[in-house]
Protein backbone atom coordinates (compact mmCIF):
# COMPACT_ATOMS: atom_id res chain seq x y z
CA UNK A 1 0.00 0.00 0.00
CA UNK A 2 3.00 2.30 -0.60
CA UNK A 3 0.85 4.13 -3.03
CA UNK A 4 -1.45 5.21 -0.58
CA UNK A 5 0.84 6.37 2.00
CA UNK A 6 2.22 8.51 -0.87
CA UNK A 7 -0.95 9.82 -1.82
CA UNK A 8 -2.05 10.01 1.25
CA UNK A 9 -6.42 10.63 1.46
CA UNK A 10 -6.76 12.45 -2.15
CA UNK A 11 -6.89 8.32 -3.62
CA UNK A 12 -9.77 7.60 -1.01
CA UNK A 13 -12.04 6.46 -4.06
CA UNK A 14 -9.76 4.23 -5.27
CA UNK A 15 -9.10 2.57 -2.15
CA UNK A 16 -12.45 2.31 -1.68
CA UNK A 17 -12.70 0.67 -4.69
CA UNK A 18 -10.18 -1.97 -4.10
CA UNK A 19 -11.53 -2.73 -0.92
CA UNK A 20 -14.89 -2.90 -2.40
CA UNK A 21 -13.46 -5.37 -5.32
CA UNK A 22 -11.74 -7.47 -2.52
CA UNK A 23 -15.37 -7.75 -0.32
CA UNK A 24 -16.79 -8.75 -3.48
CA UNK A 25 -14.67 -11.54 -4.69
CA UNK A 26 -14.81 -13.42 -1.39
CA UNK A 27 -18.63 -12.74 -1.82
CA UNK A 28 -18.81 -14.42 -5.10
CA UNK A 29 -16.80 -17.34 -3.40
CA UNK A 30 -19.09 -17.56 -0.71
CA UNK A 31 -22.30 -18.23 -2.90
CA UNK A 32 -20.05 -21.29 -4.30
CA UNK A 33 -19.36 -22.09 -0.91
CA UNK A 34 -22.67 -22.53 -0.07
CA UNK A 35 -23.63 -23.38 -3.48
CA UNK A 36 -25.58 -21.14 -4.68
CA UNK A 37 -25.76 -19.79 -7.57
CA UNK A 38 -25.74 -16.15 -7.36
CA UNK A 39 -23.78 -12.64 -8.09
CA UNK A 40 -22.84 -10.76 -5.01
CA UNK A 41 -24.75 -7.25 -6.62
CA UNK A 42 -28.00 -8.96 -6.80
CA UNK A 43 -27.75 -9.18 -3.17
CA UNK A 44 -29.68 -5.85 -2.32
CA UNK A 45 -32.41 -6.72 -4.79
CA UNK A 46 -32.93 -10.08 -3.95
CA UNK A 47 -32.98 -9.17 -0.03
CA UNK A 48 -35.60 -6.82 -0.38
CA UNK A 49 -37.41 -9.17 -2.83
CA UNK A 50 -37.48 -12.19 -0.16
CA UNK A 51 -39.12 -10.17 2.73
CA UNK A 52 -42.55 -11.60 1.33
CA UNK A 53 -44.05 -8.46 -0.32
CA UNK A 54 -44.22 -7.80 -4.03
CA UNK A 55 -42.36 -4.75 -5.42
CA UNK A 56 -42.53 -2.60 -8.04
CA UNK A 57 -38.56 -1.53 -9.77
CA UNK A 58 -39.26 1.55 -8.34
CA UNK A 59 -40.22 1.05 -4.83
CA UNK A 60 -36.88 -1.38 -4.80
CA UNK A 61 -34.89 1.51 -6.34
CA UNK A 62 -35.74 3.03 -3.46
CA UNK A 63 -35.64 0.88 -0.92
CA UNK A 64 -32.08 -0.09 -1.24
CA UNK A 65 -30.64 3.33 -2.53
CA UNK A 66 -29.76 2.38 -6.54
CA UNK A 67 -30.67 4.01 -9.61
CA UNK A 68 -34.14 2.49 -11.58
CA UNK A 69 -31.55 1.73 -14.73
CA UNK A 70 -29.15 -0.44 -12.49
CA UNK A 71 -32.51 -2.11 -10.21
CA UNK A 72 -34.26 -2.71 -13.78
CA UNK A 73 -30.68 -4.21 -15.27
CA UNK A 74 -30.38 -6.49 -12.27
CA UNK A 75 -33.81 -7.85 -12.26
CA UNK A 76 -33.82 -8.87 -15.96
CA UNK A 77 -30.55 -10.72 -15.28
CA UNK A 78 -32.49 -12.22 -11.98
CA UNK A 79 -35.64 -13.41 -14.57
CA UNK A 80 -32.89 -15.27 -16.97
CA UNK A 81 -31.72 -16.65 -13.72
CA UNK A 82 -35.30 -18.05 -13.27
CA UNK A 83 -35.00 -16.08 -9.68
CA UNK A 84 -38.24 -13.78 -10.13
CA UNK A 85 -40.94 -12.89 -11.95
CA UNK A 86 -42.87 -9.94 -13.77
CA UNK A 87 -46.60 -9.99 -13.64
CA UNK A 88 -49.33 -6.88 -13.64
CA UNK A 89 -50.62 -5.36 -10.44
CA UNK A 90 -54.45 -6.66 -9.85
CA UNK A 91 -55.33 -3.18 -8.07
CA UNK A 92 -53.59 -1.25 -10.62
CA UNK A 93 -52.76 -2.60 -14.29
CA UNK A 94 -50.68 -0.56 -15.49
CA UNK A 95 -48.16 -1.02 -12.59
CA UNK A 96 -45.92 -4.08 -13.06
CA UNK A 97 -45.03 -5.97 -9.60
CA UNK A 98 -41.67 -8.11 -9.41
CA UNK A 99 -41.89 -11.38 -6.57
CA UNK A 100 -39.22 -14.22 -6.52
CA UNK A 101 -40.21 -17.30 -8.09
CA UNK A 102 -40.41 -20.96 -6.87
CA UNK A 103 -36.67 -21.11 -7.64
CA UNK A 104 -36.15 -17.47 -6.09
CA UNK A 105 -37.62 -18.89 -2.45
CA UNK A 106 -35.96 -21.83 -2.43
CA UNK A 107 -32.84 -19.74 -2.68
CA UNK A 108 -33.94 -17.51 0.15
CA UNK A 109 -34.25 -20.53 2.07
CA UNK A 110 -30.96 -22.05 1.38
CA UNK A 111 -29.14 -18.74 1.78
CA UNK A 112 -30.00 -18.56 5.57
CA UNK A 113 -27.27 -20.06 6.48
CA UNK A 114 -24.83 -18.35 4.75
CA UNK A 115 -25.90 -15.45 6.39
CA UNK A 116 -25.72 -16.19 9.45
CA UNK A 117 -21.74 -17.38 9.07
CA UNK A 118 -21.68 -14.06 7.15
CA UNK A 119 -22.65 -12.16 9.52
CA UNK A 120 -20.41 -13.97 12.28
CA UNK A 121 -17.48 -13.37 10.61
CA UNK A 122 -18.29 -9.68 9.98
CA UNK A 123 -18.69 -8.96 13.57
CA UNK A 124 -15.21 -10.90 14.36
CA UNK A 125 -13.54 -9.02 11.88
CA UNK A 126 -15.12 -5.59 13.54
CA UNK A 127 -14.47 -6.76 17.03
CA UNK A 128 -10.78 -7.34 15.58
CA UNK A 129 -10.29 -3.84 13.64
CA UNK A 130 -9.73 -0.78 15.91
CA UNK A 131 -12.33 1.49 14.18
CA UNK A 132 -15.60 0.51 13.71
CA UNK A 133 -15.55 0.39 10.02
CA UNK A 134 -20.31 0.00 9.65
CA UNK A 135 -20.55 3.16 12.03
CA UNK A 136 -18.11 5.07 10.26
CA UNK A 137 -19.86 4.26 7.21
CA UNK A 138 -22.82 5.31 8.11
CA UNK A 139 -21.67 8.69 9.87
CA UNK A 140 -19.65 9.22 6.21
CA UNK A 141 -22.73 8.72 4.21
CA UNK A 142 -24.80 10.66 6.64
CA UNK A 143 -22.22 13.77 5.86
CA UNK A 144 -21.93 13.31 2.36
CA UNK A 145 -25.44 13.56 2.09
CA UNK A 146 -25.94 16.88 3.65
CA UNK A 147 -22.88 18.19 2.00
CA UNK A 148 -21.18 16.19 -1.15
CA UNK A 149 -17.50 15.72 -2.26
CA UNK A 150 -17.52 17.55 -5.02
CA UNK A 151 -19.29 20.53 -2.81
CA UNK A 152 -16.67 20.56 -0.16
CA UNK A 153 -13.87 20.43 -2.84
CA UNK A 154 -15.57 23.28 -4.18
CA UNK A 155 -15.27 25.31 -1.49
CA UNK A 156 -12.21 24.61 -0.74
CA UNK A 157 -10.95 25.69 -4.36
CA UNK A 158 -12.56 28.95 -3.53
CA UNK A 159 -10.77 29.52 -0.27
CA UNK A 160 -7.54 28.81 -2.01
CA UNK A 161 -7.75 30.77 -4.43
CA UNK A 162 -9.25 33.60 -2.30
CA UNK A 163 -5.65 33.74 -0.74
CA UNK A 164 -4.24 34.71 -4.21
CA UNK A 165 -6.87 37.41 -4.14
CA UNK A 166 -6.17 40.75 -3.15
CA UNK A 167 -8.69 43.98 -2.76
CA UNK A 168 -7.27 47.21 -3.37
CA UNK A 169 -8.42 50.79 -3.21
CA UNK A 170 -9.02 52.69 -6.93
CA UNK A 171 -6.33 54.46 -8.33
CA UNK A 172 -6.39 56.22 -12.22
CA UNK A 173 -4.58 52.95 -13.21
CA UNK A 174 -7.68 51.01 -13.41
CA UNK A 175 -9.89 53.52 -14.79
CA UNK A 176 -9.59 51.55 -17.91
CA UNK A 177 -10.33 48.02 -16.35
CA UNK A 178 -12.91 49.66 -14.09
CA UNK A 179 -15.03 50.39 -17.57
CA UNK A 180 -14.22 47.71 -19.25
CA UNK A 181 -15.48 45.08 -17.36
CA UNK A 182 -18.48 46.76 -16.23
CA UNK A 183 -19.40 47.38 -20.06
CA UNK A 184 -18.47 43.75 -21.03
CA UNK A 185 -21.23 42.37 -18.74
CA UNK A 186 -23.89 44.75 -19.62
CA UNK A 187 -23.32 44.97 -23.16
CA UNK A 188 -23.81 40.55 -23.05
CA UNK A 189 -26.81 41.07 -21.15
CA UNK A 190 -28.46 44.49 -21.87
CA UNK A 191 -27.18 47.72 -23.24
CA UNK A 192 -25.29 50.67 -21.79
CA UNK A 193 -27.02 53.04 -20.68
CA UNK A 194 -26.26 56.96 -20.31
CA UNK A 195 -25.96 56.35 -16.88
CA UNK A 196 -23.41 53.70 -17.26
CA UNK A 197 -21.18 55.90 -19.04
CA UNK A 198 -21.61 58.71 -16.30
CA UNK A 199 -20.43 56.81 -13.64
CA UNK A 200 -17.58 54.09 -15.77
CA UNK A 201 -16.08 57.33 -17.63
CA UNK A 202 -16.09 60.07 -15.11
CA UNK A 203 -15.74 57.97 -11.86
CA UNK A 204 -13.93 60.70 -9.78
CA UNK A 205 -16.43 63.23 -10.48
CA UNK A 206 -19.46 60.70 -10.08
CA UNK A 207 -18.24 57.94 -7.80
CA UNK A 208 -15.26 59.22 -5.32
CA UNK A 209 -15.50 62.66 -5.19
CA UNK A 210 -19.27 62.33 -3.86
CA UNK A 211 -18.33 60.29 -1.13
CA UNK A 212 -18.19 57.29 -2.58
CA UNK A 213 -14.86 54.79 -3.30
CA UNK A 214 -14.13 51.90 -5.81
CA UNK A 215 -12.44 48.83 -4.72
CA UNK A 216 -10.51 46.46 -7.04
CA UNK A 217 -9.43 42.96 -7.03
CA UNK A 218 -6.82 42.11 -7.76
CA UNK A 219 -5.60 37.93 -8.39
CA UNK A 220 -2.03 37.42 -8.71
CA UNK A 221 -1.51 41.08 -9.43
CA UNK A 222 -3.78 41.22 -12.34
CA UNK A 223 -7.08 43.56 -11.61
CA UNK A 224 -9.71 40.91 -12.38
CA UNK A 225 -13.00 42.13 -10.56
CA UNK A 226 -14.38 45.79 -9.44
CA UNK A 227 -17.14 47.16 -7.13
CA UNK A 228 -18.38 50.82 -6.38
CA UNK A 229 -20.24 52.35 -3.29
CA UNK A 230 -21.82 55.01 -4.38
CA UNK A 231 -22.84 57.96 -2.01
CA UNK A 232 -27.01 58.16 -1.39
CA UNK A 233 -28.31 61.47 -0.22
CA UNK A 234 -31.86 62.43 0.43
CA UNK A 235 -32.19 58.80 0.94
CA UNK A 236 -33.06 56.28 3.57
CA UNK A 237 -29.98 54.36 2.18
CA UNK A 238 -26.24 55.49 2.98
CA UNK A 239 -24.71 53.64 0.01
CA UNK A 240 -25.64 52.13 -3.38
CA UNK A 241 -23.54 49.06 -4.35
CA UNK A 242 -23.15 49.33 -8.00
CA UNK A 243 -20.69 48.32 -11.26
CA UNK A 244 -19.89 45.10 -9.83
CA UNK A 245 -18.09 43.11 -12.49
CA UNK A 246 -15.74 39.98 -12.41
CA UNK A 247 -13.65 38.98 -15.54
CA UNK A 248 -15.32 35.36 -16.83
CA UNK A 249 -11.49 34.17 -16.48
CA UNK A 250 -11.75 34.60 -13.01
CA UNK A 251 -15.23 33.51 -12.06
CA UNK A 252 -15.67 30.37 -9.69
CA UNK A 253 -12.47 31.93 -8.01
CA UNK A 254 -14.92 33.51 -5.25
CA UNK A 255 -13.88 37.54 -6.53
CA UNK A 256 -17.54 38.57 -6.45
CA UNK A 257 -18.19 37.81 -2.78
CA UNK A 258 -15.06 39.19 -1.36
CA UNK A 259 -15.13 42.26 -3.49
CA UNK A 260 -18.73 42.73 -1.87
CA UNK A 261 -17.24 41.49 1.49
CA UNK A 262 -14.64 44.32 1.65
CA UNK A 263 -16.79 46.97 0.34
CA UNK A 264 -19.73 46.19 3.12
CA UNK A 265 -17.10 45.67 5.82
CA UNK A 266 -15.89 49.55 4.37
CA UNK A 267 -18.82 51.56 4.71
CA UNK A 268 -19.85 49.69 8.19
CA UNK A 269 -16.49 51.36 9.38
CA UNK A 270 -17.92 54.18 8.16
CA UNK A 271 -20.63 54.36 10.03
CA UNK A 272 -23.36 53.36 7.21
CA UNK A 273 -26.95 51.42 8.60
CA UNK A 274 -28.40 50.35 4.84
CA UNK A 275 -26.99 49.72 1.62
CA UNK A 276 -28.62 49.57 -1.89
CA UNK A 277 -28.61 48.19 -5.26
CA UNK A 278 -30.32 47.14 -8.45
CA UNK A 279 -30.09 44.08 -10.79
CA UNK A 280 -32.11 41.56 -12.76
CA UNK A 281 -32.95 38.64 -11.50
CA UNK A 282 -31.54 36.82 -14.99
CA UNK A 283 -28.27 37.42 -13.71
CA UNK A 284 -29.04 34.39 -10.99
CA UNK A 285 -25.06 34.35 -10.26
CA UNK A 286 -25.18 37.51 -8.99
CA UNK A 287 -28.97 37.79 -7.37
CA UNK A 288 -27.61 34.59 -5.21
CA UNK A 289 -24.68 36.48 -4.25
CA UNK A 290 -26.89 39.26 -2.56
CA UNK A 291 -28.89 36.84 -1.20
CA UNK A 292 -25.69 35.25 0.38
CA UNK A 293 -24.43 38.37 1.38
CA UNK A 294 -27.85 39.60 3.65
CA UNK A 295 -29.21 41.28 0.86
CA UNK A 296 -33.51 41.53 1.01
CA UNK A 297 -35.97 42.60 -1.97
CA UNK A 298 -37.44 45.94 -1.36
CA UNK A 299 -39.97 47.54 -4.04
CA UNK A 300 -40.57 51.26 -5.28
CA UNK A 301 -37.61 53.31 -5.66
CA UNK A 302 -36.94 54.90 -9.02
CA UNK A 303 -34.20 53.72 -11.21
CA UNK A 304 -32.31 55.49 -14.13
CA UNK A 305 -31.60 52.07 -15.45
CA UNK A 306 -34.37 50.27 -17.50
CA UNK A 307 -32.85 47.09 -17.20
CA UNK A 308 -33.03 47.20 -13.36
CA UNK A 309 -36.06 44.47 -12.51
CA UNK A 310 -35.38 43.99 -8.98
CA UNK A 311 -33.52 46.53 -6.04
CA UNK A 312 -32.59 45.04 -2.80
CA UNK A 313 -31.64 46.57 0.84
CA UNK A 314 -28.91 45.31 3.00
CA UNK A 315 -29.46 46.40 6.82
CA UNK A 316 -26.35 46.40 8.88
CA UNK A 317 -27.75 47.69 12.09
């Protein structure tokens, strides 16, 4: 196993698999043993099958936690096998029911036995082993199902790469980038508006010299997202968070939320109680952003922006 103590937990599917594959060829060894004639993955179905009640594919599928495909697959192998049987629900025709045979309980019968020694051996090997392997399979599955794998890898992608991530203050230098990557979203989506080009070509005179400031982010050096807080006056708000934009080269790398992160954590220094903003709710990415962020859907305000389909409040006292 020098393979896995060089690879260390990143391989845990493939020695899952082996260990799997080993479990299973003693299995197939122990049907012979017993002699019966059987394949270790029909186990599940047939199980379920002998407990006396008729089933339909789907109820099995969902007894024993397999897809419909591989329950159907295994069943049709089963009926060669001369195991079980098809045959129409009395109550309800169009539902087909699937009961072992006259062969199939015979076999139930005859595998008794075998798991019983199973079984034994099982718990010897488990009072043998340090860990409790069947507990820690169940506590495993129990976590995996509230949060996958591939949903914790995920996240932990986005935490390493939010270390390469760095969130800067505007300076003339990114006056350019500021623009561009505001107009490259809008102009996929919708169209620029005057407004836009107010605030993305004159952003001193609009943005910071009213109060407001523009924060960039910057991964490995390169400025690849942007955010503005804009100044509200005669307003209920104390900020608007607007011309939000992440390069597509650097989305999934978790820019978005820290660039909104900073710029809340910025004006709460400040001293600010509510922040604002409009979107459209087809930019889902973004709408779930807000929503992760605090944000809430408030209705009414006017907008210079027809695109603008939805405005939301964030309350941060």
């Amino acid at each position: 196993m020098d393979f896995f103590r060089k690879t260390g937990k990143v391989a845990i599917g493939s020695r899952l698999r082996m260990l799997t594959d080993k479990v299973t060829e003693d299995g197939a060894e122990i049907y012979k043993l017993y002699d019966i004639d059987m394949q270790p993955k029909w186990f599940p179905v047939f199980y379920s099958l002998s407990q006396g009640e008729d089933q339909t594919i789907t109820a099995i599928a969902r007894a024993i936690g397999h897809s419909h495909p591989s329950v159907s697959k295994i069943i049709s192998e089963m009926i060669d096998k001369g195991y079980v049987e098809e045959k129409k629900d009395q109550t309800d025709g169009r539902r087909t029911l699937v009961t072992l045979s006259k062969k199939g309980k015979i076999i139930a019968a005859k595998i008794e036995d075998q798991l019983i020694d199973v079984n034994a051996a099982v718990e010897e090997l488990s009072a043998q082993a340090t860990n409790d392997l069947w507990q820690a399979i169940e506590e495993w599955e129990f976590l995996l199902e509230h949060k996958s794998l591939l949903k914790r890898v995920m996240e932990k992608k986005k935490e390493r790469n939010s270390e390469l991530v760095n969130i800067v203050e505007f300076e003339p230098q990114y006056q350019e980038v500021f623009k561009a990557l505001n107009e490259e979203w809008i102009s996929i989506h919708f169209e620029m508006e005057e407004s836009d080009y107010k605030a993305l070509d004159h952003p001193q005179e609009y943005i910071l010299g009213r109060g407001g400031f523009i924060l960039v982010a910057l991964y490995e050096g390169e400025p690849l997202g942007v955010c503005a807080m804009i100044k509200m006056t005669d307003s209920e708000y104390d900020f608007e968070l607007a011309k939000m934009a992440v390069s597509p080269k650097a989305q999934g790398k978790n820019i978005g939320f820290l660039l909104a992160s900073a710029a809340i954590e910025k004006v709460k220094s400040m001293g600010a109680k509510k922040i604002y903003l409009e979107s459209n709710t087809v930019l889902k990415p973004a709408i779930n952003l807000y929503h992760k962020l605090g944000f809430e859907k408030v209705v009414g305000k006017p907008t210079p922006y027809t695109r603008c389909n939805i405005q939301m409040e964030l309350k941060l006292a």
